[in-house]
N, C-alpha and C. Protein backbone atom coordinates (compact mmCIF):
# COMPACT_ATOMS: atom_id res chain seq x y z
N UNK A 1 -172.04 2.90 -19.55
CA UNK A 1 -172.42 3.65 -18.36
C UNK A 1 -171.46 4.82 -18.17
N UNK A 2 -170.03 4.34 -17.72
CA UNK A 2 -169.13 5.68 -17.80
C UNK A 2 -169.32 7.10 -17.08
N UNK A 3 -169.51 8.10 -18.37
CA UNK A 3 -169.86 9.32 -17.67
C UNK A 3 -170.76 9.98 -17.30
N UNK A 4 -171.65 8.92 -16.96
CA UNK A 4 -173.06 9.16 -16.34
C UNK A 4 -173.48 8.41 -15.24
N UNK A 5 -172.13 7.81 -14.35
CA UNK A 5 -172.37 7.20 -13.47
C UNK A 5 -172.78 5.50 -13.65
N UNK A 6 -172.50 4.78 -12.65
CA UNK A 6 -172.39 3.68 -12.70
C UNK A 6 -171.27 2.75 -12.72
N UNK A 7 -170.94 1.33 -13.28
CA UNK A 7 -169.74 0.45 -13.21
C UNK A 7 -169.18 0.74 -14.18
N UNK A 8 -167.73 1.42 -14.56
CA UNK A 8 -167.31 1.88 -15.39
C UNK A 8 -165.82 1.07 -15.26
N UNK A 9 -164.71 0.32 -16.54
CA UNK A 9 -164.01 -0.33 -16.45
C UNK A 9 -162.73 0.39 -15.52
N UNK A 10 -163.00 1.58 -15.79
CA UNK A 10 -161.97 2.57 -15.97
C UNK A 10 -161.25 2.52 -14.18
N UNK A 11 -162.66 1.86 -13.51
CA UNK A 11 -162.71 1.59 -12.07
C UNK A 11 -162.60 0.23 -11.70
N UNK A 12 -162.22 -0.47 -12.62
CA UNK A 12 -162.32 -1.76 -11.88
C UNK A 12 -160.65 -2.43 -11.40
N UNK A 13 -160.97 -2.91 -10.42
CA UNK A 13 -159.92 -3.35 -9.16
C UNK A 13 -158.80 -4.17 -10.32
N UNK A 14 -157.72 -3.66 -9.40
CA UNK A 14 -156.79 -4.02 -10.25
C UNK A 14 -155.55 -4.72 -9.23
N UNK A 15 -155.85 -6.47 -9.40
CA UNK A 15 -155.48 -7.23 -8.36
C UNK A 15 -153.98 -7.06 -8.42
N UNK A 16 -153.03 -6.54 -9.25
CA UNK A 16 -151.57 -6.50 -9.45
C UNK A 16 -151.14 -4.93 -8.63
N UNK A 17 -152.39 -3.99 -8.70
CA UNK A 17 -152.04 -2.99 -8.38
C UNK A 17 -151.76 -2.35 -6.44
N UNK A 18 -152.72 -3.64 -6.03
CA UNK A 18 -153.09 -3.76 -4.89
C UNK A 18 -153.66 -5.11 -4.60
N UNK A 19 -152.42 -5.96 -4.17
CA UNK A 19 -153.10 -7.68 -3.64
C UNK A 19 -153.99 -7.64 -2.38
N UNK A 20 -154.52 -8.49 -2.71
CA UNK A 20 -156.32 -9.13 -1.89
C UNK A 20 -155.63 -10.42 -0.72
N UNK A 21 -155.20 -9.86 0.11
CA UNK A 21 -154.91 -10.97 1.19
C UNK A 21 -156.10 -12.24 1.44
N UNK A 22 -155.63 -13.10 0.92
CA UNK A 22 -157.08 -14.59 1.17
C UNK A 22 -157.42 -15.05 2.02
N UNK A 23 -156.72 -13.97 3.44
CA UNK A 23 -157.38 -14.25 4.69
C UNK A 23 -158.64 -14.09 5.14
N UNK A 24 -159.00 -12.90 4.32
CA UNK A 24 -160.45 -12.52 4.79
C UNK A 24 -161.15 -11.99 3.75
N UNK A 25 -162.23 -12.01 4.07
CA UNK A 25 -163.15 -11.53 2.84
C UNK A 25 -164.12 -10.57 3.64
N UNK A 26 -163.30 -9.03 3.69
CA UNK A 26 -164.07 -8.27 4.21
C UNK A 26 -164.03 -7.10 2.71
N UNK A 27 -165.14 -6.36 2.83
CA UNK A 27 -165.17 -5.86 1.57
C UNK A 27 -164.03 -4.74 1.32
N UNK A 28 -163.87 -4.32 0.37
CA UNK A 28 -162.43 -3.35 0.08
C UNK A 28 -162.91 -2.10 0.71
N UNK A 29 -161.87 -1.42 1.14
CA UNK A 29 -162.65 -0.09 1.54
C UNK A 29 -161.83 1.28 0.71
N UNK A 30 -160.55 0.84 -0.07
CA UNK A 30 -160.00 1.61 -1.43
C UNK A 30 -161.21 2.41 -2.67
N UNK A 31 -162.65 2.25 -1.87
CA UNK A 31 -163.32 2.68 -3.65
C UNK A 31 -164.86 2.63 -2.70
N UNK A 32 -165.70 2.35 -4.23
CA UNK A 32 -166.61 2.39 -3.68
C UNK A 32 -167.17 0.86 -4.61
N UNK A 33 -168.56 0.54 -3.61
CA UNK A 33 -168.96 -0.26 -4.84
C UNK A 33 -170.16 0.04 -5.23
N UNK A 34 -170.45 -0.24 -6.38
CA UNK A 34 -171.88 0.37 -7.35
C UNK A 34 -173.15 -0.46 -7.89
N UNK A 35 -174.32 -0.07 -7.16
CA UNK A 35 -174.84 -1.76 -8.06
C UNK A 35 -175.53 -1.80 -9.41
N UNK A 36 -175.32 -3.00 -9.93
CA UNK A 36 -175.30 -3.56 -11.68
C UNK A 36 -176.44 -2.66 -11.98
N UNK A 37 -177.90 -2.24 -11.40
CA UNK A 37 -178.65 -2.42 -11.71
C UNK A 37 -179.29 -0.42 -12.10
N UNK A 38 -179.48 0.20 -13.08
CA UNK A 38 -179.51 1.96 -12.36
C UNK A 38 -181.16 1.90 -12.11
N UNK A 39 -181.34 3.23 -11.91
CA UNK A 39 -183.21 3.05 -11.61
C UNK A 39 -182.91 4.36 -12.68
N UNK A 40 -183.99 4.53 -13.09
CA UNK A 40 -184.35 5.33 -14.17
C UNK A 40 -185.61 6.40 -14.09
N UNK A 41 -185.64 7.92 -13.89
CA UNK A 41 -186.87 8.45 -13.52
C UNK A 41 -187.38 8.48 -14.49
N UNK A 42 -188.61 9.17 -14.13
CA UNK A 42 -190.25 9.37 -15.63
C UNK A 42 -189.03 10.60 -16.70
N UNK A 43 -188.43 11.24 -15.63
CA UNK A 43 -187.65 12.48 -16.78
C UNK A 43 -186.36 11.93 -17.44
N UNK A 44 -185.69 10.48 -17.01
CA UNK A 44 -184.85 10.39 -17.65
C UNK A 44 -183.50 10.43 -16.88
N UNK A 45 -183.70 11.03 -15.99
CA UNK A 45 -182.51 10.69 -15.16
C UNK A 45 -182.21 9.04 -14.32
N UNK A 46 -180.62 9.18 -14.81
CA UNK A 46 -180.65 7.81 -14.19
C UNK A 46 -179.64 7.51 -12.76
N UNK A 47 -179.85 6.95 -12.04
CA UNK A 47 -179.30 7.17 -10.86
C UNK A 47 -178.81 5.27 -10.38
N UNK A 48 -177.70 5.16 -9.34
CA UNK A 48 -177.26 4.09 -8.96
C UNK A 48 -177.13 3.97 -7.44
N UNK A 49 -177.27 2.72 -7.04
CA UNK A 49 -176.92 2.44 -5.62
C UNK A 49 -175.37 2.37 -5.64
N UNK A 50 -175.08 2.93 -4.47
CA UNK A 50 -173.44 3.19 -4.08
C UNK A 50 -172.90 2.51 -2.42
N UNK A 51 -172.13 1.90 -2.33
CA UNK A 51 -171.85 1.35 -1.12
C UNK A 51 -170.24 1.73 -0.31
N UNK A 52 -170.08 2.23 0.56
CA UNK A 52 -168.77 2.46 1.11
C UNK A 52 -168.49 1.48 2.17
N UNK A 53 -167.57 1.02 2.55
CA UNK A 53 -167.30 0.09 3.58
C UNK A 53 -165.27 0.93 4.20
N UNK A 54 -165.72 0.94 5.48
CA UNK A 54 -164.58 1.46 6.37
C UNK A 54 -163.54 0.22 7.22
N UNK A 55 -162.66 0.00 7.30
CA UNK A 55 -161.85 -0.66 7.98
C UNK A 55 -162.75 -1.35 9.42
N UNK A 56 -163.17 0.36 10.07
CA UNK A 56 -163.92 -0.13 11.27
C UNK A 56 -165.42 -0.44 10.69
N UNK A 57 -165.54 -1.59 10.23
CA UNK A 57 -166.74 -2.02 10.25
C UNK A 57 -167.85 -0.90 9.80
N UNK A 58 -167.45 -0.12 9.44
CA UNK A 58 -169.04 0.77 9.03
C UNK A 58 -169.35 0.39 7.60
N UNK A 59 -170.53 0.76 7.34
CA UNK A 59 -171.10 0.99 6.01
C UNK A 59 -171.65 2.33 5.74
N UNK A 60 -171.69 2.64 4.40
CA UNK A 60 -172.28 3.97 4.50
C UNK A 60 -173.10 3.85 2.81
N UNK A 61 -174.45 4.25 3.02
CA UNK A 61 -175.23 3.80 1.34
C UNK A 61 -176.04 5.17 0.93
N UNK A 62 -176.19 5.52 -0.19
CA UNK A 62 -176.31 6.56 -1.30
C UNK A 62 -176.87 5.92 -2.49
N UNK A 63 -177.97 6.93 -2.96
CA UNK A 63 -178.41 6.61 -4.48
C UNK A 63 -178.09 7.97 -4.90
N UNK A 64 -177.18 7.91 -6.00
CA UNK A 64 -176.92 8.94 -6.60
C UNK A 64 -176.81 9.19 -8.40
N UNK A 65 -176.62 10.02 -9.48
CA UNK A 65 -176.56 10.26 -10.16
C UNK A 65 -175.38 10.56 -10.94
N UNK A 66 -174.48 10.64 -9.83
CA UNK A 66 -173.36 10.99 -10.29
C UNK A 66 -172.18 9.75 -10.27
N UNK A 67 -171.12 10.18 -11.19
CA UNK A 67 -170.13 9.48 -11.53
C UNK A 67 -169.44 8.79 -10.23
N UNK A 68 -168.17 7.41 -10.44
CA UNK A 68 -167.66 7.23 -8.88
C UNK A 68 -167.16 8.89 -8.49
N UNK A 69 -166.16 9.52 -9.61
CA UNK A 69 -164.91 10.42 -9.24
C UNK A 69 -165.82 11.34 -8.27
N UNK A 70 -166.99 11.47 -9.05
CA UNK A 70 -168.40 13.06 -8.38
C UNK A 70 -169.14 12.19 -7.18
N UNK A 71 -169.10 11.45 -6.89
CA UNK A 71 -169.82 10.63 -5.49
C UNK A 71 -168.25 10.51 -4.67
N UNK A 72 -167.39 9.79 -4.68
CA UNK A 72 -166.23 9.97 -3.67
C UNK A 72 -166.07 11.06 -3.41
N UNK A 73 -166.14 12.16 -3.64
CA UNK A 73 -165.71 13.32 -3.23
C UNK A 73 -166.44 13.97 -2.12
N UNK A 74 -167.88 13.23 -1.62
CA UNK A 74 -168.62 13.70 -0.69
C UNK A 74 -168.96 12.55 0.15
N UNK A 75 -168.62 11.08 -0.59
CA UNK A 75 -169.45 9.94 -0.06
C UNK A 75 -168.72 9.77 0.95
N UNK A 76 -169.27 9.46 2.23
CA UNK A 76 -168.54 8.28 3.32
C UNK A 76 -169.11 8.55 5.05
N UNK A 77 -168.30 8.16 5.79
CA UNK A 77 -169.40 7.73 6.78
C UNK A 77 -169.59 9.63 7.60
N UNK A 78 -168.57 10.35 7.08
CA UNK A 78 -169.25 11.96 7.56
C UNK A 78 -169.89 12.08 7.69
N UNK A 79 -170.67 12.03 6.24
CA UNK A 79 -171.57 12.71 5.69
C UNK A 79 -172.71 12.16 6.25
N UNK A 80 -173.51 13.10 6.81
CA UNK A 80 -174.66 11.93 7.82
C UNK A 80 -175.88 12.42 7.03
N UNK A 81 -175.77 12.95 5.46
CA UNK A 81 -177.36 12.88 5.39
C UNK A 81 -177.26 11.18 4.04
N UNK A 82 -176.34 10.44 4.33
CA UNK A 82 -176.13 9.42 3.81
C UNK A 82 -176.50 8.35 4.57
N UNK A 83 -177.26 6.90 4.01
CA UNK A 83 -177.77 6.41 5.09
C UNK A 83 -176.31 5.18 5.88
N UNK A 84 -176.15 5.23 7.12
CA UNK A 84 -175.52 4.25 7.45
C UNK A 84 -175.84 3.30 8.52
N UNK A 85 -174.50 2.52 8.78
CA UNK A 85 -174.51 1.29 9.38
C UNK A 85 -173.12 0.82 10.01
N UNK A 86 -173.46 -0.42 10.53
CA UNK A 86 -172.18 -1.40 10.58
C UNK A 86 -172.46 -2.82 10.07
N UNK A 87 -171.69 -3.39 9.69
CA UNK A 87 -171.44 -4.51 9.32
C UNK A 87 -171.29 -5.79 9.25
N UNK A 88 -171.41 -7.18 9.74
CA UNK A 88 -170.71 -8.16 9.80
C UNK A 88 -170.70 -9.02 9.24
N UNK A 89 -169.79 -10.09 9.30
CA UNK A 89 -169.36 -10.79 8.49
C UNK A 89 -169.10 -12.26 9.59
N UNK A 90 -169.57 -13.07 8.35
CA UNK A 90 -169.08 -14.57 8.97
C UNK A 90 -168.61 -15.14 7.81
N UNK A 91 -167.41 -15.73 7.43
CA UNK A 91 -166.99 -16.28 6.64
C UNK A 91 -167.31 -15.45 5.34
N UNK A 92 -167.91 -15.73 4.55
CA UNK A 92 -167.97 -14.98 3.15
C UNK A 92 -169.34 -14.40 2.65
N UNK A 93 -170.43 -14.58 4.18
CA UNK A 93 -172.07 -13.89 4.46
C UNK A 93 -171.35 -12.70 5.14
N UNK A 94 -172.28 -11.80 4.84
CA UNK A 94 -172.07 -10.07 4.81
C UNK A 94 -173.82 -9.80 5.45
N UNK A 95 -174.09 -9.01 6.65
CA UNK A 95 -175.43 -8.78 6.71
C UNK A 95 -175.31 -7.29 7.21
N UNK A 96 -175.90 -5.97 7.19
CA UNK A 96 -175.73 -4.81 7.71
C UNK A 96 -177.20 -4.37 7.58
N UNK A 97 -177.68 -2.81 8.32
CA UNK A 97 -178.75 -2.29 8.40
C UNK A 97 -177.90 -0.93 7.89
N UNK A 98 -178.99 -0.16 7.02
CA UNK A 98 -178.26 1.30 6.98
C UNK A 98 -179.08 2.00 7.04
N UNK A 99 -179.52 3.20 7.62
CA UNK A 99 -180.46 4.04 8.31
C UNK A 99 -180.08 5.43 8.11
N UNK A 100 -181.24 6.49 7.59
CA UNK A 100 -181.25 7.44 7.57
C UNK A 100 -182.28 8.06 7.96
N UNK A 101 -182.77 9.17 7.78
CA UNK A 101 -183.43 9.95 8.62
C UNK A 101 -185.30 9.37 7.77
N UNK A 102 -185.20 8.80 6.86
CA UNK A 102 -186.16 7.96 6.17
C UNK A 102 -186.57 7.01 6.65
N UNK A 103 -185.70 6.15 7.43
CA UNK A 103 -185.99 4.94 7.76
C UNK A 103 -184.45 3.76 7.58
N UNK A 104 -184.76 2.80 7.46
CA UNK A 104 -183.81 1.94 7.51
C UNK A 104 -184.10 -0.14 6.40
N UNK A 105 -183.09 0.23 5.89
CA UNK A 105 -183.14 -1.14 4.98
C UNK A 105 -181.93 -1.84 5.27
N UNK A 106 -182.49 -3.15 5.05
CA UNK A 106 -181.78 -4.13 5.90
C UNK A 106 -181.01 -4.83 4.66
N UNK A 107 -180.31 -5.49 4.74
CA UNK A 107 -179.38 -6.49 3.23
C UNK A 107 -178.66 -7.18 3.88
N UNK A 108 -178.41 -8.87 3.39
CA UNK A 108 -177.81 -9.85 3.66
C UNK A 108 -177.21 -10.30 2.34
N UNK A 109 -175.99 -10.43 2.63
CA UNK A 109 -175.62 -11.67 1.33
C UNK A 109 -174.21 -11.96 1.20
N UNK A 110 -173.70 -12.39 0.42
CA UNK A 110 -172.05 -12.81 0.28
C UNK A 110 -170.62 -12.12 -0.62
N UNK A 111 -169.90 -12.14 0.29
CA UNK A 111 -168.81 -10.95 -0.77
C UNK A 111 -168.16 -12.30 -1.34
N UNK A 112 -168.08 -11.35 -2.65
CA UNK A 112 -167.54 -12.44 -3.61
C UNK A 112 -165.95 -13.08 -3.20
N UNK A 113 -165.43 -13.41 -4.64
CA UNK A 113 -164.01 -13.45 -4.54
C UNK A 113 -163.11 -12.62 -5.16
N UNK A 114 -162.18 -12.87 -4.25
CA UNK A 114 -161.38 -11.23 -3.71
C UNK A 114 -162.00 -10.05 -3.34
N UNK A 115 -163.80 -9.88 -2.97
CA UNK A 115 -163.74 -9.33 -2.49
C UNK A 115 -164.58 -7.94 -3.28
N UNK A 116 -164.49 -8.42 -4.49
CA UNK A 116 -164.74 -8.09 -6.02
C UNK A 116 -166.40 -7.38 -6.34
N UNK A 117 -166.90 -8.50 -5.70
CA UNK A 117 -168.61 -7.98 -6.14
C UNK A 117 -169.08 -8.46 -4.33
N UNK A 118 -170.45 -7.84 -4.60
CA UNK A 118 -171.23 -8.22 -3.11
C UNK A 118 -172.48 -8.70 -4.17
N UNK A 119 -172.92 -9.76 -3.76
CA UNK A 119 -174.29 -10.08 -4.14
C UNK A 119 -175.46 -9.98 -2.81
N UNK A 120 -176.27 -8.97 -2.84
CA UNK A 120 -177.00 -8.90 -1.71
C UNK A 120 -178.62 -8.12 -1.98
N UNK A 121 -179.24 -8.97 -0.91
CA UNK A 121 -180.68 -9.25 -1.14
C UNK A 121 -181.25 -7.86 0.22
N UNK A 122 -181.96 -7.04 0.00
CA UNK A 122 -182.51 -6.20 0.48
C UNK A 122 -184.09 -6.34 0.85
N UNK A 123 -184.45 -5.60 1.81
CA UNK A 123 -185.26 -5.20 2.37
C UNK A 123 -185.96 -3.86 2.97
N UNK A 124 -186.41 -2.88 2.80
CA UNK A 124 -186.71 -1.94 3.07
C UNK A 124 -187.72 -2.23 3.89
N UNK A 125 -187.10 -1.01 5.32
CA UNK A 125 -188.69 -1.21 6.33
C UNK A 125 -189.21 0.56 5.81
N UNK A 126 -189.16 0.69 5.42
CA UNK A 126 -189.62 2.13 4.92
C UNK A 126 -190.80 1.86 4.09
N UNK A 127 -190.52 1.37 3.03
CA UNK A 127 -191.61 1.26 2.35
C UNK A 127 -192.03 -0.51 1.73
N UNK A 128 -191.29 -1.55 2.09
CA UNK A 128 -191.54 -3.25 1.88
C UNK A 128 -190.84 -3.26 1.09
N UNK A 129 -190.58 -2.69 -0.27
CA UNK A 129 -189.48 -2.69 -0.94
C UNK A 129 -188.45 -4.20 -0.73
N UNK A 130 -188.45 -5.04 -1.67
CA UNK A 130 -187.13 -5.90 -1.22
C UNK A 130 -186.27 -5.94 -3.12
N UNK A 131 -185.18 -6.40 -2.49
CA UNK A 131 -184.30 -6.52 -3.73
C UNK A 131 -183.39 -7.51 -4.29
N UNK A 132 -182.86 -7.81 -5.13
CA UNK A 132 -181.61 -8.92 -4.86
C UNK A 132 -180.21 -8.05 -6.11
N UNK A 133 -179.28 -7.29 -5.74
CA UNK A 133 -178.42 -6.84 -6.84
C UNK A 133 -177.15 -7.79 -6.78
N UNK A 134 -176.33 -7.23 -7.67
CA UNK A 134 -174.85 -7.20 -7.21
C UNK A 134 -174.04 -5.90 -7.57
N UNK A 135 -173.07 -5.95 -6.49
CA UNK A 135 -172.57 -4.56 -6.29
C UNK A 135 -171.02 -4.66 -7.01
N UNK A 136 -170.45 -4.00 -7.77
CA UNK A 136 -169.12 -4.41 -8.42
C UNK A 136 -168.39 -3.34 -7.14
N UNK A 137 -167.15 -3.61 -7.32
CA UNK A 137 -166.40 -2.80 -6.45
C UNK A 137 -165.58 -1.93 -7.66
N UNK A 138 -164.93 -0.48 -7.56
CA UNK A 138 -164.55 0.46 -8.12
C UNK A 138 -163.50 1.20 -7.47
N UNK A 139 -162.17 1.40 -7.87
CA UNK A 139 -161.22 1.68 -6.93
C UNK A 139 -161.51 3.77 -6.98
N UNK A 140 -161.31 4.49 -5.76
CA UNK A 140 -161.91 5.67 -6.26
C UNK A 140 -160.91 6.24 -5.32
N UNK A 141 -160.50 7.73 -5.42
CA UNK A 141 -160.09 8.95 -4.35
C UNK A 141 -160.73 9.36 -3.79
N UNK A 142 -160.49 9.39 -2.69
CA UNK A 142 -161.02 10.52 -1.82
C UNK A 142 -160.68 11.12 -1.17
N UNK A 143 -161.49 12.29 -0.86
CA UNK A 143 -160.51 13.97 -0.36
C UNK A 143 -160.28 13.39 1.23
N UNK A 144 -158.41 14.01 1.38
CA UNK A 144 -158.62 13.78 2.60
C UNK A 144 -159.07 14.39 4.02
């Protein structure tokens, strides 16, 4: 996947570099996370679901084409033509709505361990659309 976007090693969490307190299992908000799965157009372009999560409880979601380094650089809860949300959490179940000017899709499911992957099952009220991915997490910069 690499330089065409998607879960690339080059991004993956690095528990020595930054420890995962085992108090909570709220998702990382150092990166972004990306899910396993790309969608692929009739021309060939291939594109990924992207997930941001903020300290204060927000979410913020994007399908994009581009790499983590080329998506952090614009992704997060600013940017309002990105769809968002908030969050919660009970124990290690994760449920949020994220909404954009399209409509709004709903996802429930569980953050892994440490925090690592999200496995979560979707719903679109836009178009019925439902899903089940998992999302890896990716440590990334962003402008401040």
């Amino acid at each position: 996947m690499g330089e065409k976007g998607g879960f690339d090693e080059r991004h993956a969490y690095d528990p020595k570099a930054s420890p995962i307190s085992g108090e909570a299992l709220h998702p990382l908000t150092a990166g972004l996370y990306i899910d396993d799965k790309e969608a692929r157009e009739p021309n060939g372009d291939v594109f990924y679901g992207y997930l941001r999560f903020t300290a204060s409880d927000r979410v913020t979601s994007v399908t994009s084409s581009g790499t983590v380094e080329q998506v952090a650089r614009w992704f997060g809860p600013e940017n309002k033509q990105c769809s968002q949300g908030v969050y919660e959490l009970e124990g290690n179940a994760i449920s949020f709505a994220v909404t954009s000017s399209s409509g709004t899709v709903l996802y429930n499911g569980t953050v892994g361990p440490g925090a690592l992957t999200l496995r979560l099952d979707s719903r679109s009220l836009i178009n019925g659309h439902r899903a089940h991915r998992t999302y890896h997490f990716a440590q990334a910069d962003f402008p401040d």
